[in-house]
C-alpha atoms as a PDB file:
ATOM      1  CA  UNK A   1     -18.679  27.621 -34.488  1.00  0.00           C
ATOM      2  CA  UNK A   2     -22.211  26.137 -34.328  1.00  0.00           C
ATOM      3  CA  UNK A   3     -21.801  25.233 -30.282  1.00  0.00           C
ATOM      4  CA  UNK A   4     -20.311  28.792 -29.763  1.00  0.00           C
ATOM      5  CA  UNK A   5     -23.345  30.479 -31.684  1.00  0.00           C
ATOM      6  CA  UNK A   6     -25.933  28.379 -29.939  1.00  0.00           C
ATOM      7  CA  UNK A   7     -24.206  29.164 -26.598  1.00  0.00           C
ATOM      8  CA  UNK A   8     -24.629  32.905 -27.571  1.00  0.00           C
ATOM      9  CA  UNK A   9     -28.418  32.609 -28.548  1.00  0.00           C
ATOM     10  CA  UNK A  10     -28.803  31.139 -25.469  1.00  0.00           C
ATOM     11  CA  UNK A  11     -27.680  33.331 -23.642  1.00  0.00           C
ATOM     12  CA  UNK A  12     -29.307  36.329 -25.205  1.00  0.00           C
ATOM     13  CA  UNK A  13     -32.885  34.496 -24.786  1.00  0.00           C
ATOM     14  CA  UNK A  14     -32.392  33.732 -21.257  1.00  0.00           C
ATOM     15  CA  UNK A  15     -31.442  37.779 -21.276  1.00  0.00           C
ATOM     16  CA  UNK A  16     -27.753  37.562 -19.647  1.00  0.00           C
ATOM     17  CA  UNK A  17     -26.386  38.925 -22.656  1.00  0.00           C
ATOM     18  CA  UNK A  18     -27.384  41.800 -24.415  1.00  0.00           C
ATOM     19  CA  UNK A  19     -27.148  41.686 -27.922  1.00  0.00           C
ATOM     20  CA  UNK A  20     -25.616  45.320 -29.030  1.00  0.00           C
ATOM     21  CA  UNK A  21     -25.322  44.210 -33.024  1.00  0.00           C
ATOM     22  CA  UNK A  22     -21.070  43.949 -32.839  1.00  0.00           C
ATOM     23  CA  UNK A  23     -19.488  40.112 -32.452  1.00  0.00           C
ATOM     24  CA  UNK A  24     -17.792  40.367 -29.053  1.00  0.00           C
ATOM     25  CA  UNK A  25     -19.271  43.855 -27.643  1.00  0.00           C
ATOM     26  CA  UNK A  26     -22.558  42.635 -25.548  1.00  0.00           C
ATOM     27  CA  UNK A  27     -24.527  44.288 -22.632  1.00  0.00           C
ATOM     28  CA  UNK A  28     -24.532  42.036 -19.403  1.00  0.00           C
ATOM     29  CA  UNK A  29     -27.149  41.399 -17.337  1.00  0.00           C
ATOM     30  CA  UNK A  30     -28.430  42.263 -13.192  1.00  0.00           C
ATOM     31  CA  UNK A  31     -27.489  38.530 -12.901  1.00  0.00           C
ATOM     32  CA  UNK A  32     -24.560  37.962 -14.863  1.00  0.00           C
ATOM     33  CA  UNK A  33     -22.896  41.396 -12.657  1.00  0.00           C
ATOM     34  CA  UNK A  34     -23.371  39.172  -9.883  1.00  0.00           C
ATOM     35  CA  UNK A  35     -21.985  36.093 -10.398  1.00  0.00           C
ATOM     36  CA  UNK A  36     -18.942  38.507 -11.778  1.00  0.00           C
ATOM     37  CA  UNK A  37     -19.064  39.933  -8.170  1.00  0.00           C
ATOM     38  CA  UNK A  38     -19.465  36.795  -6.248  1.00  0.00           C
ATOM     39  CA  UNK A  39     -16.571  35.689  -8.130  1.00  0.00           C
ATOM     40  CA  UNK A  40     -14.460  38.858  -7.089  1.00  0.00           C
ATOM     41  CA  UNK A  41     -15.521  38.244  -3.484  1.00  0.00           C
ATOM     42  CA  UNK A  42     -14.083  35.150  -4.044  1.00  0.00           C
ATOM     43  CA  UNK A  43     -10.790  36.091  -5.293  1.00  0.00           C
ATOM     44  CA  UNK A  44     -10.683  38.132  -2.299  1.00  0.00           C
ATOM     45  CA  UNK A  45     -11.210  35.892   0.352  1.00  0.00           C
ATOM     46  CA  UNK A  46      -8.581  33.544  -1.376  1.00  0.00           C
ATOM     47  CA  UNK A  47      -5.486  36.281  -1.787  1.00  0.00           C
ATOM     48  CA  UNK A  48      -6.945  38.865   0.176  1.00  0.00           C
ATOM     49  CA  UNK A  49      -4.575  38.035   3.265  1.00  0.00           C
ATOM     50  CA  UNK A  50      -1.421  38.619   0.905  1.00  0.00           C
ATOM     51  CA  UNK A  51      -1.644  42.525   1.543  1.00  0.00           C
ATOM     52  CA  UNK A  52      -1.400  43.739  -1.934  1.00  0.00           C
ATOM     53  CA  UNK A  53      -1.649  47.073  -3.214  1.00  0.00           C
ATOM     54  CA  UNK A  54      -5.208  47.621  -4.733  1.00  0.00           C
ATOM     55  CA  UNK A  55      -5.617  50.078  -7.450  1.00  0.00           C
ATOM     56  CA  UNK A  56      -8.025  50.728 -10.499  1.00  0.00           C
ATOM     57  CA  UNK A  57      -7.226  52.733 -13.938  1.00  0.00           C
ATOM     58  CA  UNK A  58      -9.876  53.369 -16.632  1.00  0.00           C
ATOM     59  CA  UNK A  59     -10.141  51.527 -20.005  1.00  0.00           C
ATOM     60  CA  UNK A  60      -7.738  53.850 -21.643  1.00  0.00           C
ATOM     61  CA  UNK A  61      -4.097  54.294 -21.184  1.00  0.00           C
ATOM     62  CA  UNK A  62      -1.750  57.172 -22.006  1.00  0.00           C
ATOM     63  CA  UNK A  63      -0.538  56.707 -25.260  1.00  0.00           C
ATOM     64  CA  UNK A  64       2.999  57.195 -24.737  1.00  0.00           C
ATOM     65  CA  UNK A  65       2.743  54.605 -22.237  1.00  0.00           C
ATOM     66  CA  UNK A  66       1.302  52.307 -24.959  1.00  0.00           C
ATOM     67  CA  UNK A  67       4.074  53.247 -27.185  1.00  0.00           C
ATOM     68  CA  UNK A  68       6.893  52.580 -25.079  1.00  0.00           C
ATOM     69  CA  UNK A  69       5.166  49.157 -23.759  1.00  0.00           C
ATOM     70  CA  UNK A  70       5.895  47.367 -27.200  1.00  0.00           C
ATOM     71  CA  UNK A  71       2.685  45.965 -27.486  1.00  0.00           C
ATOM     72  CA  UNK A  72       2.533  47.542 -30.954  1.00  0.00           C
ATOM     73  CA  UNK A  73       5.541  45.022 -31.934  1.00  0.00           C
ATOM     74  CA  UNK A  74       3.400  42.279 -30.530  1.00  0.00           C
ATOM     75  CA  UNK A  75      -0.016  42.682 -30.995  1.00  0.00           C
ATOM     76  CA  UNK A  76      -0.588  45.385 -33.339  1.00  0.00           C
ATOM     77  CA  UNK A  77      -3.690  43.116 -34.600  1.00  0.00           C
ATOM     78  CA  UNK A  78      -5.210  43.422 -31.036  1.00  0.00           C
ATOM     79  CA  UNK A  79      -4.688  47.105 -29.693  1.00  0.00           C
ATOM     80  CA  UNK A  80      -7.417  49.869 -30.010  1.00  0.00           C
ATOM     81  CA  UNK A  81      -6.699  53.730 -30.345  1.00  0.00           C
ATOM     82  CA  UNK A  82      -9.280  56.612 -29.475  1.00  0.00           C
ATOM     83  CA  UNK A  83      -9.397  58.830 -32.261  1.00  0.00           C
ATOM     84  CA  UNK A  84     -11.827  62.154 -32.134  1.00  0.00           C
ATOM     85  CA  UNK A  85     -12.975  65.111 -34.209  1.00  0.00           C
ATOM     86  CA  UNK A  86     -10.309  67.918 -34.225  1.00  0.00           C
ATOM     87  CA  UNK A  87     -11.751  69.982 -37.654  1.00  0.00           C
ATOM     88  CA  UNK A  88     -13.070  73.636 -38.280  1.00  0.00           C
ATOM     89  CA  UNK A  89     -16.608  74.130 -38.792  1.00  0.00           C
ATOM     90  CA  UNK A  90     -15.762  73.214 -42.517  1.00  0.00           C
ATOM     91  CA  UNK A  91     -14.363  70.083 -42.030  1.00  0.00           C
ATOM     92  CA  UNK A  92     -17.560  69.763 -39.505  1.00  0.00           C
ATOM     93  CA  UNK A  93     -19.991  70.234 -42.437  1.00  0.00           C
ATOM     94  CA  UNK A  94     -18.084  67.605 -44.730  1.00  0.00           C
ATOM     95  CA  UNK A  95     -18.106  65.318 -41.930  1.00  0.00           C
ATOM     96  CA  UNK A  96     -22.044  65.188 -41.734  1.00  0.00           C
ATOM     97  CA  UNK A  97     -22.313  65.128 -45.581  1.00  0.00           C
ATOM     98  CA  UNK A  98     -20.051  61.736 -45.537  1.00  0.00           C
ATOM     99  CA  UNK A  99     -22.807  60.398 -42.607  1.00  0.00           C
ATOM    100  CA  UNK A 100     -25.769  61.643 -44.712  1.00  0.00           C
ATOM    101  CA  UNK A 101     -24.356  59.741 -48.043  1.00  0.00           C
ATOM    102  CA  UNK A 102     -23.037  56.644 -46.024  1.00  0.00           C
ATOM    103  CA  UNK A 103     -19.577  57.537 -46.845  1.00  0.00           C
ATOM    104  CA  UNK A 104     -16.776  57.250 -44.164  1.00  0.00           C
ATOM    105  CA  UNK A 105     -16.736  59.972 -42.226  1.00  0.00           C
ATOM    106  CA  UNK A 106     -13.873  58.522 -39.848  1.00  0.00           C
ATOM    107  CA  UNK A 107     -11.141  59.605 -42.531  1.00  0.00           C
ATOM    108  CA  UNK A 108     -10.653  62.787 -40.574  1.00  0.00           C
ATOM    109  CA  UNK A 109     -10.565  61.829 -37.108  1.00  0.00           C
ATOM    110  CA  UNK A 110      -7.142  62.072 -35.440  1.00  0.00           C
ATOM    111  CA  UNK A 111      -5.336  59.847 -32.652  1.00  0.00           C
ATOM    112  CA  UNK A 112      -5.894  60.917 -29.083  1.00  0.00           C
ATOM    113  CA  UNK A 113      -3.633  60.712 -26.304  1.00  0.00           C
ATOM    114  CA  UNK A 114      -5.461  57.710 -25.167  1.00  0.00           C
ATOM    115  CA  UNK A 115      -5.288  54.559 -26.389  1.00  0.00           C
ATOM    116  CA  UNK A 116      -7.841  51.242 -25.119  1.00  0.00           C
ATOM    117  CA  UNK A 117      -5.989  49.396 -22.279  1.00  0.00           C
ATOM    118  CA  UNK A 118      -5.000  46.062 -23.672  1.00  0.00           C
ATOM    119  CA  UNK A 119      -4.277  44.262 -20.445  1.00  0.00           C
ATOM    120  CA  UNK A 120      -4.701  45.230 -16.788  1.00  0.00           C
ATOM    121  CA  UNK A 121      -1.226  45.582 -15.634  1.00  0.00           C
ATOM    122  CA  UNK A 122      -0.132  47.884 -18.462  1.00  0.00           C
ATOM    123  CA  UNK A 123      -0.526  51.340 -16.694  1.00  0.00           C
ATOM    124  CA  UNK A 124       0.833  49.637 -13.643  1.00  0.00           C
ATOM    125  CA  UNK A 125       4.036  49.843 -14.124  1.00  0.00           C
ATOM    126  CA  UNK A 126       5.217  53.389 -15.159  1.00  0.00           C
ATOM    127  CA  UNK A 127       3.050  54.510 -12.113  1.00  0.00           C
ATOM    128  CA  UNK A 128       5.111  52.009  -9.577  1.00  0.00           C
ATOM    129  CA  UNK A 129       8.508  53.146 -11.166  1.00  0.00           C
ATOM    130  CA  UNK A 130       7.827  56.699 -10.408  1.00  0.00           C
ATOM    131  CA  UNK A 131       8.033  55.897  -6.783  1.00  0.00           C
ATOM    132  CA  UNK A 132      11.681  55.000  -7.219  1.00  0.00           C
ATOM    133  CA  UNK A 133      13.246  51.348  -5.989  1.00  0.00           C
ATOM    134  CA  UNK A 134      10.950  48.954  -4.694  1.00  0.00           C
ATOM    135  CA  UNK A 135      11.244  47.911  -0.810  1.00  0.00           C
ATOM    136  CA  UNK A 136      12.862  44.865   0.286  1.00  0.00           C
ATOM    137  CA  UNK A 137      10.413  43.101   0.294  1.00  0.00           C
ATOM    138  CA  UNK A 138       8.758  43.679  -3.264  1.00  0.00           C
ATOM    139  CA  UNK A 139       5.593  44.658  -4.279  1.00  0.00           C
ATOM    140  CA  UNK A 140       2.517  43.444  -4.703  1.00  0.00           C
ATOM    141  CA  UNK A 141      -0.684  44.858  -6.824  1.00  0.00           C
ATOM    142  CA  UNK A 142      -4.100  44.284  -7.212  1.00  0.00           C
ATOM    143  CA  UNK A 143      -5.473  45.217 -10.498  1.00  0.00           C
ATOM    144  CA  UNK A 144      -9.197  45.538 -11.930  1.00  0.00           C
ATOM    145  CA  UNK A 145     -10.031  46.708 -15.550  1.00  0.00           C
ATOM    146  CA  UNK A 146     -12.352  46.880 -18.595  1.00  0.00           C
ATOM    147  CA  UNK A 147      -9.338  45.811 -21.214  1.00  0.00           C
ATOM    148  CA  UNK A 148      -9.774  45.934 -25.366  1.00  0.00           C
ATOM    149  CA  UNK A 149      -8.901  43.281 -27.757  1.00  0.00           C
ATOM    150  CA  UNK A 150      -9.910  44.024 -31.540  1.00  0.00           C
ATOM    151  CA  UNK A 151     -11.195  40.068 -32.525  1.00  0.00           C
ATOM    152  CA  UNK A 152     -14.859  40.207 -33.302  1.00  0.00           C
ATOM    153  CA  UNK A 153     -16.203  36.508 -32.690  1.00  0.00           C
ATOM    154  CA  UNK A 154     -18.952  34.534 -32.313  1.00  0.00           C
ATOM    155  CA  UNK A 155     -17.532  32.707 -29.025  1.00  0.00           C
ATOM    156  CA  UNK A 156     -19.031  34.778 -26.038  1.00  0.00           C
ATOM    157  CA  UNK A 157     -16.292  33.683 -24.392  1.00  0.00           C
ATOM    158  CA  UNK A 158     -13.797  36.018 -26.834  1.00  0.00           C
ATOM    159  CA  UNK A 159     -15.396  39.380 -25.838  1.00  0.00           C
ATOM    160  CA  UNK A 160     -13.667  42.800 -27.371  1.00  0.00           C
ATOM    161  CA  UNK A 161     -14.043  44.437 -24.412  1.00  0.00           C
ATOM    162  CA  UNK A 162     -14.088  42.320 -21.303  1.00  0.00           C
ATOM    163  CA  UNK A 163     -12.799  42.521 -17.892  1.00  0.00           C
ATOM    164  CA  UNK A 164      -9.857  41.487 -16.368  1.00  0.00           C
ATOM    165  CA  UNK A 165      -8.857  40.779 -12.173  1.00  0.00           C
ATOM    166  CA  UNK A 166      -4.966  41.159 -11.858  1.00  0.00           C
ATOM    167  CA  UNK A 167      -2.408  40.621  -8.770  1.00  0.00           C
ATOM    168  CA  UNK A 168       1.102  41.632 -10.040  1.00  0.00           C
ATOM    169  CA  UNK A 169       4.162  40.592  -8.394  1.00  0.00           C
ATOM    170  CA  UNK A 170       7.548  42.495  -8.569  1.00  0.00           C
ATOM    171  CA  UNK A 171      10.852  40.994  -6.579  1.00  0.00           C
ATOM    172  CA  UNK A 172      13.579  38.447  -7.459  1.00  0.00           C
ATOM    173  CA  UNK A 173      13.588  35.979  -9.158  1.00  0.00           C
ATOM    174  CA  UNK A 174      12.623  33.398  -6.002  1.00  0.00           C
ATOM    175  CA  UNK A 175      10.160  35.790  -4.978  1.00  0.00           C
ATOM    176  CA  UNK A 176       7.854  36.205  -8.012  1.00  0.00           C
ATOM    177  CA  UNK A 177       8.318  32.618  -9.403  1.00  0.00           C
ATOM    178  CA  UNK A 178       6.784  31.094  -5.935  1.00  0.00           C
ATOM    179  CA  UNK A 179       3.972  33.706  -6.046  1.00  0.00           C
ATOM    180  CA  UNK A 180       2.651  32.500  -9.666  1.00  0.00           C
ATOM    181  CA  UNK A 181       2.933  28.684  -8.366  1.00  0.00           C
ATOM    182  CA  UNK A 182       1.465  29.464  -5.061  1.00  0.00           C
ATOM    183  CA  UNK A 183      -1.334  31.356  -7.243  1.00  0.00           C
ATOM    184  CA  UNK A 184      -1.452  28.138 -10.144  1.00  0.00           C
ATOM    185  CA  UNK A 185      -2.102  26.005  -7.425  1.00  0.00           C
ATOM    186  CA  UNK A 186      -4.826  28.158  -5.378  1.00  0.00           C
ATOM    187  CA  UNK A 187      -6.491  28.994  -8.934  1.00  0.00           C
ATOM    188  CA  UNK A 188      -7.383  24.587  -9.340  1.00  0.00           C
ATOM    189  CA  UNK A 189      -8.750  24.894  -5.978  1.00  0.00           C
ATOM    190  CA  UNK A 190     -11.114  27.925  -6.570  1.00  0.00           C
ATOM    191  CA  UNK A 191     -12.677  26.681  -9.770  1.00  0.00           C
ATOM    192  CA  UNK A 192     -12.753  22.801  -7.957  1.00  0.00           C
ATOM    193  CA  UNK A 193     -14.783  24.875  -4.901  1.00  0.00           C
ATOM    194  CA  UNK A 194     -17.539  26.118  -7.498  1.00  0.00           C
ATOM    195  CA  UNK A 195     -17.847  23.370  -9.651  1.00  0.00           C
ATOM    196  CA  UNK A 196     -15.403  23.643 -12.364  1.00  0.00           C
ATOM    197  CA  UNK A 197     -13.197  21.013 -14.071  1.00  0.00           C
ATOM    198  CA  UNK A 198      -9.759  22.656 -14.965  1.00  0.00           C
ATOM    199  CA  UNK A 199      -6.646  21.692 -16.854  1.00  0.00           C
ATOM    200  CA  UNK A 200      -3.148  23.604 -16.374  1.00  0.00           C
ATOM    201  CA  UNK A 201      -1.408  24.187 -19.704  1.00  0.00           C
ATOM    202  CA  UNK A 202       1.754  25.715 -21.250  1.00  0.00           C
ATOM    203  CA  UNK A 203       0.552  28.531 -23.562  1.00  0.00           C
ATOM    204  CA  UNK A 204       2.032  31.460 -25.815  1.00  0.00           C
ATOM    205  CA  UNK A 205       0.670  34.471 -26.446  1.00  0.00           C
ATOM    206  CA  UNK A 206      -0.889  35.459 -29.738  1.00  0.00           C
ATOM    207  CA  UNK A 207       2.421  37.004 -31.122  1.00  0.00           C
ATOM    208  CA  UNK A 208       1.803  38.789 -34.737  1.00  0.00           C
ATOM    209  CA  UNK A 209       3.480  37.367 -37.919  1.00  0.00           C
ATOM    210  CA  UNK A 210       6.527  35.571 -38.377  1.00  0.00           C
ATOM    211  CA  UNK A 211       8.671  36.997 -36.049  1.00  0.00           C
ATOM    212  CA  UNK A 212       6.138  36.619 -33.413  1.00  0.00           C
ATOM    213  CA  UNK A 213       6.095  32.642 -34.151  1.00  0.00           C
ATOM    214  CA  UNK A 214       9.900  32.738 -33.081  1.00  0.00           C
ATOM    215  CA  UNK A 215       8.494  34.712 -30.023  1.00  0.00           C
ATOM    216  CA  UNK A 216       5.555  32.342 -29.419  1.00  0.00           C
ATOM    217  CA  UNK A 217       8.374  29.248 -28.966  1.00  0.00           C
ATOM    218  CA  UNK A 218      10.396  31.100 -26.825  1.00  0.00           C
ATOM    219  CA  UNK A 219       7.590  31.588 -24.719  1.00  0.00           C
ATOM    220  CA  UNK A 220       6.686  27.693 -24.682  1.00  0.00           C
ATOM    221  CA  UNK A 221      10.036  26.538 -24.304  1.00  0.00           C
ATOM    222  CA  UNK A 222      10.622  28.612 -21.146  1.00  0.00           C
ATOM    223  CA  UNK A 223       7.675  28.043 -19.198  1.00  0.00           C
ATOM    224  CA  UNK A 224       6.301  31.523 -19.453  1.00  0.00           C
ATOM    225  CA  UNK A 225       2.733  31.433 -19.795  1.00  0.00           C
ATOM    226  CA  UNK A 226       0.614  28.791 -18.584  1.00  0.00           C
ATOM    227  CA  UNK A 227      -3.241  29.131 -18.424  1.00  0.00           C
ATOM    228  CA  UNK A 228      -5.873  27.590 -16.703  1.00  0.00           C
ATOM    229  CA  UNK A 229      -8.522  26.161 -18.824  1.00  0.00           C
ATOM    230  CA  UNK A 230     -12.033  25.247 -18.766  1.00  0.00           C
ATOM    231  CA  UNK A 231     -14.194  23.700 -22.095  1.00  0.00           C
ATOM    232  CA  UNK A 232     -16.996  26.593 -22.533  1.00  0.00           C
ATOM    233  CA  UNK A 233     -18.005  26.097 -25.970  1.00  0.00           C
ATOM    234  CA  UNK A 234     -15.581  23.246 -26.832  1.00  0.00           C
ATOM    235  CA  UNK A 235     -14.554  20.076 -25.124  1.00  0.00           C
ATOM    236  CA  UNK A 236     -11.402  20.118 -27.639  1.00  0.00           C
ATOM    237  CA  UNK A 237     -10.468  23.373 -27.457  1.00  0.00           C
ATOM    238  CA  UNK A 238     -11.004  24.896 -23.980  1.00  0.00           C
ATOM    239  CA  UNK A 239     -11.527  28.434 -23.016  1.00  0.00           C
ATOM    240  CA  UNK A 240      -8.229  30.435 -20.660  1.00  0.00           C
ATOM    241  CA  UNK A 241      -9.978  31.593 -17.915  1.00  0.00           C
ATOM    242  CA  UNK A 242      -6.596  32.455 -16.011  1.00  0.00           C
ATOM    243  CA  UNK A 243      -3.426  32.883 -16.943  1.00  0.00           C
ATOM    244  CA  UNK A 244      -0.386  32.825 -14.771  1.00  0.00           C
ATOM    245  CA  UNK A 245       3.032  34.943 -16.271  1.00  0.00           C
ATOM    246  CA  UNK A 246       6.116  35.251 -15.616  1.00  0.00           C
ATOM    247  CA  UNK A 247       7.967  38.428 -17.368  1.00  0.00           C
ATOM    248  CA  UNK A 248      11.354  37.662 -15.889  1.00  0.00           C
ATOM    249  CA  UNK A 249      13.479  41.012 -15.832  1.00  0.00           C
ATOM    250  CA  UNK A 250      11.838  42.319 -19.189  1.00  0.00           C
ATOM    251  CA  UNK A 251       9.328  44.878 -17.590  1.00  0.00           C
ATOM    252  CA  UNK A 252      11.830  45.772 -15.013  1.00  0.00           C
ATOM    253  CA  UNK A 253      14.255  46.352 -17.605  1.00  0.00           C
ATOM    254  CA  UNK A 254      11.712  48.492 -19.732  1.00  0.00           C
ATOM    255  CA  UNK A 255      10.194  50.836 -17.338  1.00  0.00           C
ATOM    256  CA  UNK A 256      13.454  50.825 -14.795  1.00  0.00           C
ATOM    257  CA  UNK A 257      11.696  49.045 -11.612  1.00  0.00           C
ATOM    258  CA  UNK A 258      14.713  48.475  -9.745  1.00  0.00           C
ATOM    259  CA  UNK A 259      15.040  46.638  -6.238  1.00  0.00           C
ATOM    260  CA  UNK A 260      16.197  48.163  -3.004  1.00  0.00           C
ATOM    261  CA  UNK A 261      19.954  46.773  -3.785  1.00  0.00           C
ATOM    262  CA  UNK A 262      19.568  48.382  -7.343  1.00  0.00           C
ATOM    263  CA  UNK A 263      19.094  45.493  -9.038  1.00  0.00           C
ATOM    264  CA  UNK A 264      16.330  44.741 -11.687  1.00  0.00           C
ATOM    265  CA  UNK A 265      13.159  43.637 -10.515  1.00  0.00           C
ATOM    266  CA  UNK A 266      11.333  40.496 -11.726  1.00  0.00           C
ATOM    267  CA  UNK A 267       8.234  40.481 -12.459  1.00  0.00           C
ATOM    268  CA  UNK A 268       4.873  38.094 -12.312  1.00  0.00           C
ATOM    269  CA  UNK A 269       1.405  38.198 -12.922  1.00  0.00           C
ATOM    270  CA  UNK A 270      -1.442  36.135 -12.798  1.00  0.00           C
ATOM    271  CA  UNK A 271      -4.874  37.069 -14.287  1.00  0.00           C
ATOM    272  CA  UNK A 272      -9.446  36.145 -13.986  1.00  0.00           C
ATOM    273  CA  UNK A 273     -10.666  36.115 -17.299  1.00  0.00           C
ATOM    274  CA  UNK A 274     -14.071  37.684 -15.328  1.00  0.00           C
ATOM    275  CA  UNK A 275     -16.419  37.391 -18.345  1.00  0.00           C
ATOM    276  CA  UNK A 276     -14.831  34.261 -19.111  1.00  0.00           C
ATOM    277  CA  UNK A 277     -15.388  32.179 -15.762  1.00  0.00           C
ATOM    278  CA  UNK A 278     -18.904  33.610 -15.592  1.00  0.00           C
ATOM    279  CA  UNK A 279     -19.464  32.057 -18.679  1.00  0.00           C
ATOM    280  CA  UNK A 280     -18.267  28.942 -17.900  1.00  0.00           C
ATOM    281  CA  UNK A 281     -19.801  28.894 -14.791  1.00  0.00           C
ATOM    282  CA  UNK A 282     -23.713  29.261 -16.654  1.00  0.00           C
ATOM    283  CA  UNK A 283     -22.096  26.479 -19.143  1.00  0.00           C
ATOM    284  CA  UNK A 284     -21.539  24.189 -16.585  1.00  0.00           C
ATOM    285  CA  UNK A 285     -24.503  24.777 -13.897  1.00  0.00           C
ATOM    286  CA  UNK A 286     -27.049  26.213 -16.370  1.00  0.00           C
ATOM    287  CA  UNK A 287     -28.473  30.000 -16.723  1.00  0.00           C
ATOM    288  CA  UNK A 288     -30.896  29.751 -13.864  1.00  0.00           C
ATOM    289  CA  UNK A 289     -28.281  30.724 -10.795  1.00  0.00           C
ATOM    290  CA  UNK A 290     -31.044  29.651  -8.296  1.00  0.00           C
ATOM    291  CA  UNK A 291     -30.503  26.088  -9.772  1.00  0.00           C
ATOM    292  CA  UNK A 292     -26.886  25.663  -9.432  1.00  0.00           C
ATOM    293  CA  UNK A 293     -25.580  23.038  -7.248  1.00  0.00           C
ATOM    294  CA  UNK A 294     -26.048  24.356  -3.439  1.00  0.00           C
ATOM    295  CA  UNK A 295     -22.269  23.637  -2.571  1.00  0.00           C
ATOM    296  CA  UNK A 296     -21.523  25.993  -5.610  1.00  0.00           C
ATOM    297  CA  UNK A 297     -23.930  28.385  -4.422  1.00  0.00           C
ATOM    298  CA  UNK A 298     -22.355  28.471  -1.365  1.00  0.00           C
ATOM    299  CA  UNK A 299     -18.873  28.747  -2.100  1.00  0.00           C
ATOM    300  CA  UNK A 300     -19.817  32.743  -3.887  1.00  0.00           C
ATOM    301  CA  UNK A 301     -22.634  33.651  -1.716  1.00  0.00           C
ATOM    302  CA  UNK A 302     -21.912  31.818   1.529  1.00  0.00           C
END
């Protein structure tokens, strides 16, 4: 805890992050936007030649979208809802008496249609399966989004509301399996080109309660989730800055992507922690950019 709240001090003196008074919610500096950008650029160069799909959705989600997902089976711990004011004038005026006393005044807010976008790739997929089947040959997505996570922290590397770079993959089996290799093993070779010591690892996701432990193992014992990780503010316990997934037929099944043949479609994703490898990236070099290592320079600003 003490290396993750220096790190943060440090970086709000040196002004890349802006301290906003919440654990995880910070402003981010002209400087730290660009190494986020240089990054991108990067992660362009390296898939852009696969010919995926780009689009962008906001930070919130339709809530039926949400609902369907599961994630509330999951990760209930995690998610975010938008809730607003929907009272008469009435309830108005006892709503500014509970501010004026200190009292909660959030008691009579009401759930939105909208709901904070947990992961990039979540709206994705109702929007590709109202095209109908998939083509032959797939399809392939790339994904860009402010996402929410509800665990205030310390570590400025675990961020409430952070961004996250996505290419999806849906296809067989074959087809969406080789894509997360082919993306495991470019990911070691971008983080080796600016500097960055990795390790590839197995991982679960943060399933919720007892149930989710059974889920968790699952997960391990299949070789589901593996993440690329970096030490930030611990040698011992590293920091994901990727993650590489494979969903097998379960999002097909859920929001009927189907094949050209009819079949179920696989599906894969791998995902850029953005915040994350910024972060590690001013670990490792230091929080002057213009000091960093020239062949480091040079591999995000040519």
């Amino acid at each position: 805890m003490d290396m993750q709240t220096s790190f943060l001090d440090r970086l709000f003196e040196a002004g890349l992050l802006i301290d906003t008074g919440i654990d995880g919610l910070y402003g981010r500096s002209g400087q730290f936007e660009e190494v986020i950008a240089a990054f991108e650029r990067l992660i362009d160069k390296v898939g852009g030649g696969d010919g995926a799909e780009a689009m962008r959705f906001p930070p919130g989600m339709n809530r039926a979208f949400f609902e369907k997902s599961g994630y509330m089976k999951s990760f209930p711990q995690l998610a975010g809802t938008v809730h607003s004011f929907c009272g008469s004038e009435l309830d108005h005026v006892s709503l500014l008496q509970c501010m004026e006393v200190g009292e909660d005044w959030t008691k009579g807010q009401e759930a939105t249609d909208i709901v904070l976008t947990p992961a990039a790739c979540y709206p994705l997929y109702p929007t590709v399966a109202k095209r109908g089947n998939l083509p032959k040959t797939g399809g392939l997505f790339d994904l860009q989004s402010y996402c929410f996570r509800h665990e205030p922290s310390k570590d400025p590397a675990r961020q409430q509301l952070f961004r996250m770079r996505e290419y999806v993959c849906m296809g067989t089996e074959e087809h969406v399996t080789d894509f997360r290799q082919r993306w495991m093993d470019r990911g070691v070779e971008m983080m080796k080109a600016v500097g960055l010591d990795v390790t590839i690892d197995i991982a679960n996701d943060p399933f919720f309660g007892r149930a989710g432990k059974m889920l968790a193992n699952n997960q391990r014992d299949q070789n589901l989730k593996f993440e690329l990780l970096i030490p930030i503010t611990s040698a011992a316990n590293p920091t994901a800055c990727m993650s590489f997934n494979y969903h097998q037929d379960a999002f097909g099944s859920k929001w009927g992507l189907n094949l050209e043949d009819g079949s179920v479609a696989h599906t894969a994703c791998v995902g850029f922690g953005l915040e994350r490898i910024a972060l590690a990236l001013f670990h490792h070099h230091g929080l002057e950019v213009k000091e960093w290592p020239a062949n480091v320079r040079k591999a995000l600003w040519g």
